[in-house]
Protein backbone atom coordinates (compact mmCIF):
# COMPACT_ATOMS: atom_id res chain seq x y z
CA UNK A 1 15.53 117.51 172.00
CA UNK A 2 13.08 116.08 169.18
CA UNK A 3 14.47 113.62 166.58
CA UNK A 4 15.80 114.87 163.54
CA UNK A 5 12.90 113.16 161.65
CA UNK A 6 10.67 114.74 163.56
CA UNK A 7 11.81 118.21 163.46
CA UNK A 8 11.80 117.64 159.47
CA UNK A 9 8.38 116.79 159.71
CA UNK A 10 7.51 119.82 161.29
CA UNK A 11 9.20 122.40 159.49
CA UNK A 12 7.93 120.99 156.25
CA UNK A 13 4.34 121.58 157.70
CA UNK A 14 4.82 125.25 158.37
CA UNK A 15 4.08 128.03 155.82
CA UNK A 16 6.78 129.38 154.31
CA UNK A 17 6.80 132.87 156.07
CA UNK A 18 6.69 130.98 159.23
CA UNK A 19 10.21 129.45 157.94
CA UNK A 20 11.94 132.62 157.35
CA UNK A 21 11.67 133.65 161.51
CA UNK A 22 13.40 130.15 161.95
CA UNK A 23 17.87 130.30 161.68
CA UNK A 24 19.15 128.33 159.45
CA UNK A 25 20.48 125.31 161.27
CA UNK A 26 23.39 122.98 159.81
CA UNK A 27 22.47 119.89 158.83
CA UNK A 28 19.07 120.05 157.52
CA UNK A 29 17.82 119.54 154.16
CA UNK A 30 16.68 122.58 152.04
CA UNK A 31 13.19 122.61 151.36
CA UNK A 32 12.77 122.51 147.08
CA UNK A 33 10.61 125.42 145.94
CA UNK A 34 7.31 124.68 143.86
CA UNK A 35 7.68 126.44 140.30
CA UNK A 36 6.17 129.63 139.91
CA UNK A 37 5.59 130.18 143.20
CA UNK A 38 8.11 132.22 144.93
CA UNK A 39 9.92 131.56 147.44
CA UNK A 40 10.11 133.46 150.93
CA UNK A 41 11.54 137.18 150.40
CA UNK A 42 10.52 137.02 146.76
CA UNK A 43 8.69 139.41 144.72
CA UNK A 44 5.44 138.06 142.89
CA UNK A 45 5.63 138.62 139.39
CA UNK A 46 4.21 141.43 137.66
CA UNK A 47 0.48 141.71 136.74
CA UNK A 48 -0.20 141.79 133.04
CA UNK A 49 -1.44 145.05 132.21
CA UNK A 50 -4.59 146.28 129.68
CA UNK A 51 -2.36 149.12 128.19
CA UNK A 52 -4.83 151.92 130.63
CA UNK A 53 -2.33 151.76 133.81
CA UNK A 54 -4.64 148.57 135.44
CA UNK A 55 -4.16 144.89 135.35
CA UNK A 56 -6.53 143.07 133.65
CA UNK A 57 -8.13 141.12 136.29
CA UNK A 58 -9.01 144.95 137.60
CA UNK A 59 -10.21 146.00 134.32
CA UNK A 60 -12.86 142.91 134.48
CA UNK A 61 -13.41 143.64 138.00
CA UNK A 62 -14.26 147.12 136.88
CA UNK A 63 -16.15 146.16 134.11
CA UNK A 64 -18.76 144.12 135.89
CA UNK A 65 -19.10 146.67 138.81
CA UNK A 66 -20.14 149.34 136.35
CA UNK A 67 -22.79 146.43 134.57
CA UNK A 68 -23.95 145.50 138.61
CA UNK A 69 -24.47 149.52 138.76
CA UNK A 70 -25.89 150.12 135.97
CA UNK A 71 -28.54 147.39 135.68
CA UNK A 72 -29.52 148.06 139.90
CA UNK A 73 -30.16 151.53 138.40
CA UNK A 74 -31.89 150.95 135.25
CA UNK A 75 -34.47 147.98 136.80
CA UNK A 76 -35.00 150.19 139.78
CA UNK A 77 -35.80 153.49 137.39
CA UNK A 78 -38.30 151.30 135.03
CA UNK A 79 -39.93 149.02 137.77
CA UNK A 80 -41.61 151.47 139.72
CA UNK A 81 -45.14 153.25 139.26
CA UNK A 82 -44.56 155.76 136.69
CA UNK A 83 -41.24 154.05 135.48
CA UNK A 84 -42.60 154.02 131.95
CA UNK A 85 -45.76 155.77 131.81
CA UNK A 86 -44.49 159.16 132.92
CA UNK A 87 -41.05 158.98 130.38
CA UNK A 88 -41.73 160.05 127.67
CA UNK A 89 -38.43 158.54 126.31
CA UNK A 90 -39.67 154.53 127.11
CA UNK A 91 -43.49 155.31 126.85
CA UNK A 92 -45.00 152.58 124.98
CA UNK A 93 -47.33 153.69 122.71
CA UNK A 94 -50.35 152.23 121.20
CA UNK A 95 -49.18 149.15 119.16
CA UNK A 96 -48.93 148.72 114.95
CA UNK A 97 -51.21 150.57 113.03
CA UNK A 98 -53.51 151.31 116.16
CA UNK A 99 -51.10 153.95 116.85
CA UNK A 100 -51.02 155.25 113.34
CA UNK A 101 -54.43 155.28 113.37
CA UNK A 102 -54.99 156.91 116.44
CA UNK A 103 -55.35 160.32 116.01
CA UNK A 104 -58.58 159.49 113.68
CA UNK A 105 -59.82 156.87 116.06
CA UNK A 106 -60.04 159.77 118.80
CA UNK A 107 -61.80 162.35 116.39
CA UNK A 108 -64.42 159.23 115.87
CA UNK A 109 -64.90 159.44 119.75
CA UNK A 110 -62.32 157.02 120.65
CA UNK A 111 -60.04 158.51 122.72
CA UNK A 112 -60.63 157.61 126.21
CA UNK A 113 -60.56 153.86 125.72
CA UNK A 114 -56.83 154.61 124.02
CA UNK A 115 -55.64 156.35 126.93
CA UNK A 116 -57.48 153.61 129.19
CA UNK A 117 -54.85 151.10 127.25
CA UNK A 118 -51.89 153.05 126.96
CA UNK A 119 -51.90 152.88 130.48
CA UNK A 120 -52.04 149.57 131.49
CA UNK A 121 -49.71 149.00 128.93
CA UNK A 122 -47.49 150.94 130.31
CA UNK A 123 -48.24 149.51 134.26
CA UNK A 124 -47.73 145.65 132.73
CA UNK A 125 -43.65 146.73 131.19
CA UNK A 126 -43.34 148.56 134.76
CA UNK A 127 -44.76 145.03 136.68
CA UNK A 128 -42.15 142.97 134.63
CA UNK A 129 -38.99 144.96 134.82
CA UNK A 130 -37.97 143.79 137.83
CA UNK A 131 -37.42 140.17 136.43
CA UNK A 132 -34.60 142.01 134.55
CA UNK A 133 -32.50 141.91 137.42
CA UNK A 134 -31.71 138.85 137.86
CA UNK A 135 -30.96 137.90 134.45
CA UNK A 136 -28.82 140.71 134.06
CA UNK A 137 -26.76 139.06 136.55
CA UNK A 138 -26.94 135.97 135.84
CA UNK A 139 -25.40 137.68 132.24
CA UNK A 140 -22.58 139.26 134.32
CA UNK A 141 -21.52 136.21 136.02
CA UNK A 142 -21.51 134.10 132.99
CA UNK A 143 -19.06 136.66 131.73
CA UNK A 144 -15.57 135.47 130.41
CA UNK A 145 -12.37 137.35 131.14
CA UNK A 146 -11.89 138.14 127.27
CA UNK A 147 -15.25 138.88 126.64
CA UNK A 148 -14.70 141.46 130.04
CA UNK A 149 -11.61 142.77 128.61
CA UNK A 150 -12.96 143.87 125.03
CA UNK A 151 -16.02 145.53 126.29
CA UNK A 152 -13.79 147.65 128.49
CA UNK A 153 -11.24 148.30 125.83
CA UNK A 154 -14.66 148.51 123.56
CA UNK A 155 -16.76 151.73 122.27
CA UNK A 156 -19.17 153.74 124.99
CA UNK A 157 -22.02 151.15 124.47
CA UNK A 158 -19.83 147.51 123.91
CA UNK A 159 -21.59 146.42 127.39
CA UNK A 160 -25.00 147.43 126.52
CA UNK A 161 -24.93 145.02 123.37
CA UNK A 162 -23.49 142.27 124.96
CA UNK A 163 -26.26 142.14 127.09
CA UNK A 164 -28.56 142.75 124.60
CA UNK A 165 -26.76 139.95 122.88
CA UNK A 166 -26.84 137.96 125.91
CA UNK A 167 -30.22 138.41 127.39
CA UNK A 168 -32.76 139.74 124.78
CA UNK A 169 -33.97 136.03 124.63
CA UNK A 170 -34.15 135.17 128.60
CA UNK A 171 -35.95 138.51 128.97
CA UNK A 172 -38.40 137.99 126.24
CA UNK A 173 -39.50 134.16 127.58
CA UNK A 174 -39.42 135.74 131.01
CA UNK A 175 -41.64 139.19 130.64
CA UNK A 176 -43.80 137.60 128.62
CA UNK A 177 -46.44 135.57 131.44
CA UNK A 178 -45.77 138.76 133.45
CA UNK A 179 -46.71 141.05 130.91
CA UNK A 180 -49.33 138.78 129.51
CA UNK A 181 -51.09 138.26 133.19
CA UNK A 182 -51.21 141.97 133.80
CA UNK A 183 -52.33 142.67 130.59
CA UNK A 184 -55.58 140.10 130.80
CA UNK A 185 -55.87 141.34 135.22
CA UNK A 186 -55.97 145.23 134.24
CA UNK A 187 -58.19 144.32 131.32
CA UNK A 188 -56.57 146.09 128.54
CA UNK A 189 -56.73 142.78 126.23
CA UNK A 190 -60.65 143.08 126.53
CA UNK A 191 -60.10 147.08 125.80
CA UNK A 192 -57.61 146.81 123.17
CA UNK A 193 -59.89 143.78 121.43
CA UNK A 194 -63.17 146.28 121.95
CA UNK A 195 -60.15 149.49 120.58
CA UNK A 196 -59.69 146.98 117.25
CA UNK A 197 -63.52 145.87 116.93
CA UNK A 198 -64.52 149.13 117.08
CA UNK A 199 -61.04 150.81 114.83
CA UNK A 200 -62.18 148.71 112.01
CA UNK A 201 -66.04 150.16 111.68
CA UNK A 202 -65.07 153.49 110.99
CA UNK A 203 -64.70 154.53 107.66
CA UNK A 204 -61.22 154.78 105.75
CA UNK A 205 -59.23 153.73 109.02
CA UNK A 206 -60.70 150.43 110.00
CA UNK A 207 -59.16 148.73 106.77
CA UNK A 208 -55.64 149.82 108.21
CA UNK A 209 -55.82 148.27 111.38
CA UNK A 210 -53.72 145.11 111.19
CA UNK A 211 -53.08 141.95 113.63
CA UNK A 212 -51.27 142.98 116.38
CA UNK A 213 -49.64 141.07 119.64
CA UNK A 214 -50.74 143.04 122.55
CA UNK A 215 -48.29 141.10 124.67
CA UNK A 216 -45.44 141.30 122.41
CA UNK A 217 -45.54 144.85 121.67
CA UNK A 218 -45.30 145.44 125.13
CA UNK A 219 -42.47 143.27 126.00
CA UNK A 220 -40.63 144.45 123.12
CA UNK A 221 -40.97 147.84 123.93
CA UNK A 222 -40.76 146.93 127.73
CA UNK A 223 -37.13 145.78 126.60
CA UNK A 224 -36.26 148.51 124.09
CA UNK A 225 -36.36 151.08 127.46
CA UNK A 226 -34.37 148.81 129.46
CA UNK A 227 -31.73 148.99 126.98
CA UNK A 228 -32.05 152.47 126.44
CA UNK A 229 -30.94 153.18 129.96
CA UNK A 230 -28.17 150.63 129.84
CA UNK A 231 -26.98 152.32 127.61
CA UNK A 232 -27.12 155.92 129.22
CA UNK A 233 -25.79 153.93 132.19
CA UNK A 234 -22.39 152.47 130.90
CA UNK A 235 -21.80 155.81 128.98
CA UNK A 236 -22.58 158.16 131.92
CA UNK A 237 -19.94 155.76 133.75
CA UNK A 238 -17.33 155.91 131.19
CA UNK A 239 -17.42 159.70 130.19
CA UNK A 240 -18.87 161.28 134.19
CA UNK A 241 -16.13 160.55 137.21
CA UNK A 242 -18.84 161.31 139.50
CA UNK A 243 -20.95 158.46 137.95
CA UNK A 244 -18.16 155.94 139.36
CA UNK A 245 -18.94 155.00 142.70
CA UNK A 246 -16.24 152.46 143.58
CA UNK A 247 -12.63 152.84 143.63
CA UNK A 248 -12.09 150.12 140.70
CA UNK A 249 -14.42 151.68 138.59
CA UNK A 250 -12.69 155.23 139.14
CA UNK A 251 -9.16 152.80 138.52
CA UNK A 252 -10.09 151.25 135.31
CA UNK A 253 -12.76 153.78 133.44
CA UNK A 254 -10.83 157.46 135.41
């Protein structure tokens, strides 16, 4: 038979469900419990609940599977060929007062050099979408537990302004090279300077035309869509039960 120090020794080591197959045997000492943990046999105590039937760990849980979702969704529908160009919800149009202009600038004989730049336009937000994704998640993970809990408690769109809260900045420094190098490969700052050279020779409309960031029209536009469909997104998973595609979502938003 081992020594009684020994046997101690060894019964202290074992977890505590491993304990409860053991009899109890006179003459050893009871092992103290740790506080708040229970013991073996006890029930663990209740999760705190959001008020909606779900804990709130499971509401945040929720919360940031419907943001993963939604932002997979909304970089994959605006990164691709066509993701802007052919919607006419995100389009970007011709910037400032070229666009106000426009219609005369096309009866002067313009018209195919402003389709020539709408389009590349267009093709430089659809390059630099996909740099969205990762700083929408980087947005998600930096997410507290409160800030997780309002949103879901929040209205239809509470997630789709803390991001733009949260990554309107990031986005802006990071589409901006991207935009800015597609712009200058495709050539549409040489057309849009020849569109603005030429705008301001013809009579009564050329006085209008302002200075205007090529580059930063586009990226704020190129963000303005992205957080259109964020917003579509989160509501479409709130309000549509076939919109939520994992069992937490269907727990915390059905």
């Amino acid at each position: 038979m081992l020594p009684r120090r020994t046997l101690i020794t060894l019964l202290a080591a074992l977890p505590s469900t491993a304990l409860a197959q053991f009899p109890s045997q006179p003459g050893l000492p009871t092992i103290p419990s740790i506080p708040g943990v229970p013991g073996p046999g006890q029930p663990l105590p209740p999760a705190r609940s959001t008020g909606q039937g779900v804990t709130q760990q499971d509401a945040a849980g929720g919360l940031k599977d419907a943001l993963r979702i939604g932002t997979e969704r909304t970089v994959s529908r605006l990164g691709r060929a066509g993701g802007y160009l052919n919607d006419r919800d995100v389009r970007i149009g011709l910037p400032g007062t070229l666009g106000t202009v426009s219609q005369g600038l096309r009866a002067a004989g313009m018209g195919g050099m402003l389709d020539d730049l709408e389009q590349r336009m267009n093709r430089a937000a659809e390059t630099a979408a996909p740099q969205g994704g990762r700083i929408f998640g980087d947005a998600i993970q930096r997410m507290s537990f409160q800030d997780a809990i309002q949103i879901v408690r929040g209205p239809s769109d509470a997630a789709t302004q803390y991001f733009k809260r949260e990554t309107t900045r990031p986005l802006t420094q990071s589409f901006t090279p991207v935009v800015d190098r597609e712009l200058q490969g495709a050539g549409a700052t040489a057309v849009f300077d020849q569109v603005m050279r030429q705008g301001r020779s013809v009579p009564l409309i050329g006085n209008q035309l302002g200075d205007t960031s090529l580059t930063g029209w586009v990226v704020e536009k190129a963000l303005a869509g992205l957080f259109l469909y964020l917003g579509r997104e989160e509501a479409a998973i709130r309000q549509n039960p076939a919109q939520r595609s994992t069992d937490l979502l269907r727990k915390v938003f059905g």
